[in-house]
C-alpha atoms as a PDB file:
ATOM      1  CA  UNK A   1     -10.832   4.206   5.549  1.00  0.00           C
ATOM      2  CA  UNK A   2     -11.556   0.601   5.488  1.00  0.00           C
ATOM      3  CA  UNK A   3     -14.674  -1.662   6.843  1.00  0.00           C
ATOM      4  CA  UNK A   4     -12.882  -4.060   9.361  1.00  0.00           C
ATOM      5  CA  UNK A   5      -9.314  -3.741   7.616  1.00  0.00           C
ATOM      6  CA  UNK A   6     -11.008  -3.981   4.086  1.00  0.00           C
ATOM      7  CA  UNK A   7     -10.389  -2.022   1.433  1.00  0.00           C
ATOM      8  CA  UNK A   8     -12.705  -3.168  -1.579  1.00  0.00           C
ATOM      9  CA  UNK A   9     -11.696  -0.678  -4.226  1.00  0.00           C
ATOM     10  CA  UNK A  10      -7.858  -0.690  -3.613  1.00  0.00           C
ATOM     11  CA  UNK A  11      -6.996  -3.623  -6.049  1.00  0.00           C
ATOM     12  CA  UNK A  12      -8.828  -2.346  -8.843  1.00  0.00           C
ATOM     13  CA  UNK A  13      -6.678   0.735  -8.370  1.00  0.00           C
ATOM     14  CA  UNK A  14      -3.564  -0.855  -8.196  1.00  0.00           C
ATOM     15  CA  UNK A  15      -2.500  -1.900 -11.690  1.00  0.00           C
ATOM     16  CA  UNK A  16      -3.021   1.802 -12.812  1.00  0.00           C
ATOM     17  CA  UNK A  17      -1.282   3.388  -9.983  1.00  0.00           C
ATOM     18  CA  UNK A  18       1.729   0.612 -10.192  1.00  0.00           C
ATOM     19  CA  UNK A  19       1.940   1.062 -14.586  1.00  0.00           C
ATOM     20  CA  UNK A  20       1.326   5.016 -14.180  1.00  0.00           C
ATOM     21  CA  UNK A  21       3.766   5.451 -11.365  1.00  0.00           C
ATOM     22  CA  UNK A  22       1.287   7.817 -10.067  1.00  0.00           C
ATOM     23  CA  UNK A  23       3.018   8.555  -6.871  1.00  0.00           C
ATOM     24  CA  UNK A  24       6.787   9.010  -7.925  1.00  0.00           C
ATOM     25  CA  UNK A  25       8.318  12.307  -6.886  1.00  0.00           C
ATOM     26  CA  UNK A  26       5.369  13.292  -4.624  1.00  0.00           C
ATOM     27  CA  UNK A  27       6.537  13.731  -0.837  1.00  0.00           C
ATOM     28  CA  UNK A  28       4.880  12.167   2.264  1.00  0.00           C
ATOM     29  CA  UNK A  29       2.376  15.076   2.642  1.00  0.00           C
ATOM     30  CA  UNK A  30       1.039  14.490  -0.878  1.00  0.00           C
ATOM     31  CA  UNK A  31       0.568  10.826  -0.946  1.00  0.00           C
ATOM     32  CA  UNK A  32      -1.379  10.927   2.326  1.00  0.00           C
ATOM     33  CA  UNK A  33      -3.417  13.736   0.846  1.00  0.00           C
ATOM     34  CA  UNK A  34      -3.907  11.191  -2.635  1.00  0.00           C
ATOM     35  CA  UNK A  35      -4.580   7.822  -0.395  1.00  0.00           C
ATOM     36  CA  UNK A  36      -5.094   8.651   3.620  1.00  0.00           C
ATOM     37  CA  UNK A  37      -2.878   7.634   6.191  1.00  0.00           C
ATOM     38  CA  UNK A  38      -0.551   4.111   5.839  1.00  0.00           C
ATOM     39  CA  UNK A  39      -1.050   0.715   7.547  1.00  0.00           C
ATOM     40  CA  UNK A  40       2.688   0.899   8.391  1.00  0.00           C
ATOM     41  CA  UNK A  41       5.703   3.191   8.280  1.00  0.00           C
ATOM     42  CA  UNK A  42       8.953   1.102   8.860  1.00  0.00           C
ATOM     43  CA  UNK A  43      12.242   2.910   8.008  1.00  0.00           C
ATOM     44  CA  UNK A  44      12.083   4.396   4.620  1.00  0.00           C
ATOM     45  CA  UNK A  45       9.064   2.246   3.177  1.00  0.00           C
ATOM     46  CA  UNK A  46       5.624   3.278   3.613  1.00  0.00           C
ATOM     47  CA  UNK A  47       2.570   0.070   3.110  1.00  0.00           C
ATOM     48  CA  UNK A  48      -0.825   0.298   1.899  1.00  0.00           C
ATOM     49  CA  UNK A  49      -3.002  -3.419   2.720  1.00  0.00           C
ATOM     50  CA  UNK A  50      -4.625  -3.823  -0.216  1.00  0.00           C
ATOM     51  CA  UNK A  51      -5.916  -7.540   0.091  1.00  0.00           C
ATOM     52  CA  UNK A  52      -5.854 -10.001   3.159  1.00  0.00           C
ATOM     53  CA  UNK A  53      -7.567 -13.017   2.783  1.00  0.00           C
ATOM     54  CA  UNK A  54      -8.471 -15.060   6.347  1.00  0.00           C
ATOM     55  CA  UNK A  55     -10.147 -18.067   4.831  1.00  0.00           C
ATOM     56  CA  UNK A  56     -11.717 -20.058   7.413  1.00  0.00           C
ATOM     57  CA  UNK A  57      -9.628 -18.702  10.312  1.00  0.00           C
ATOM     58  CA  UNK A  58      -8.529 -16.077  12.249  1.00  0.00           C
ATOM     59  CA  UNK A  59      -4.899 -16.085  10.947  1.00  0.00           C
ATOM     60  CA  UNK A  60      -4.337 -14.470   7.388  1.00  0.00           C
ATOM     61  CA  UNK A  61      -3.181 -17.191   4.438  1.00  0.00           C
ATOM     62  CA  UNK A  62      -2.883 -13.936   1.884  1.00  0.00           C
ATOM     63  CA  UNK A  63      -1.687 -10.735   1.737  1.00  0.00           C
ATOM     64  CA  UNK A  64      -1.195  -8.183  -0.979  1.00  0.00           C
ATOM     65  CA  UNK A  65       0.395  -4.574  -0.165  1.00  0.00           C
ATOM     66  CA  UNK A  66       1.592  -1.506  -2.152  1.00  0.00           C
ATOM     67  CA  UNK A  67       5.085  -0.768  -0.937  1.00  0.00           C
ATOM     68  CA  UNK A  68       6.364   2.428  -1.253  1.00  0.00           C
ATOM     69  CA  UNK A  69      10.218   3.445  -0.939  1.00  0.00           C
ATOM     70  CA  UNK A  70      10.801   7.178  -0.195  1.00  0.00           C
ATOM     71  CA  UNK A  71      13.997   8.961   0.552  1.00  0.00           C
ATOM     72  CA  UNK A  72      15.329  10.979   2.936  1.00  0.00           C
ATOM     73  CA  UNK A  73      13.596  14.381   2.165  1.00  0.00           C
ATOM     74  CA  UNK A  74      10.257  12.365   2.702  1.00  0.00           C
ATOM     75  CA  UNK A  75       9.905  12.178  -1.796  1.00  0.00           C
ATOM     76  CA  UNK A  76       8.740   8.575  -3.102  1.00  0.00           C
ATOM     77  CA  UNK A  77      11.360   7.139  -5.143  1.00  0.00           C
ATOM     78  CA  UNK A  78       9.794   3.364  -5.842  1.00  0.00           C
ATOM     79  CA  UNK A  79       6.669   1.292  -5.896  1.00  0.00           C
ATOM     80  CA  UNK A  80       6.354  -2.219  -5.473  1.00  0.00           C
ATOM     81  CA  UNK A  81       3.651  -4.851  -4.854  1.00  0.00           C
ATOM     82  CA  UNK A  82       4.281  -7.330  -2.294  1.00  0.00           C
ATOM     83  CA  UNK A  83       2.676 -10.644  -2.041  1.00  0.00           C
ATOM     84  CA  UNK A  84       2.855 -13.084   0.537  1.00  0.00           C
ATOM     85  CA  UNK A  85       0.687 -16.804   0.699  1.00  0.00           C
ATOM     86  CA  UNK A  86       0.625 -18.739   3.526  1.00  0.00           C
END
């Protein structure tokens, strides 16, 4: 669980998990047993915050997420990262 929505070892962990493709195949059980419960569920995709970046305000200017695609027996079928800058 993160300190105040921070997760400081997450991005380290992200190239190898993205380049492996640890979590393809494994169903939702599994991956929440591997990395905890999601910041979001929203249809079929399943998101992990990995950075968010304030700077001086209360409003985020940077967000990185794992986004994971799973079917519809609940199996991940694709990983993405998904940037967004303000």
């Amino acid at each position: 669980m993160g300190d105040l929505r921070s997760f400081p070892h997450r991005d380290a962990m992200l190239e190898d998990i993205i380049h492996n493709k640890k979590f393809i195949g494994l169903n939702y059980r599994q991956l929440i047993d591997s990395l905890g419960e999601p910041n979001g569920i929203e249809d079929s995709l399943i998101y992990y915050d990995i950075v968010t970046d304030y700077g001086m305000d209360i409003d985020p200017v940077y967000s990185k997420d794992l986004v994971l695609t799973f079917d519809g027996d609940s199996v991940i079928r694709a990983m993405e990262i998904r940037e967004w800058k303000k």
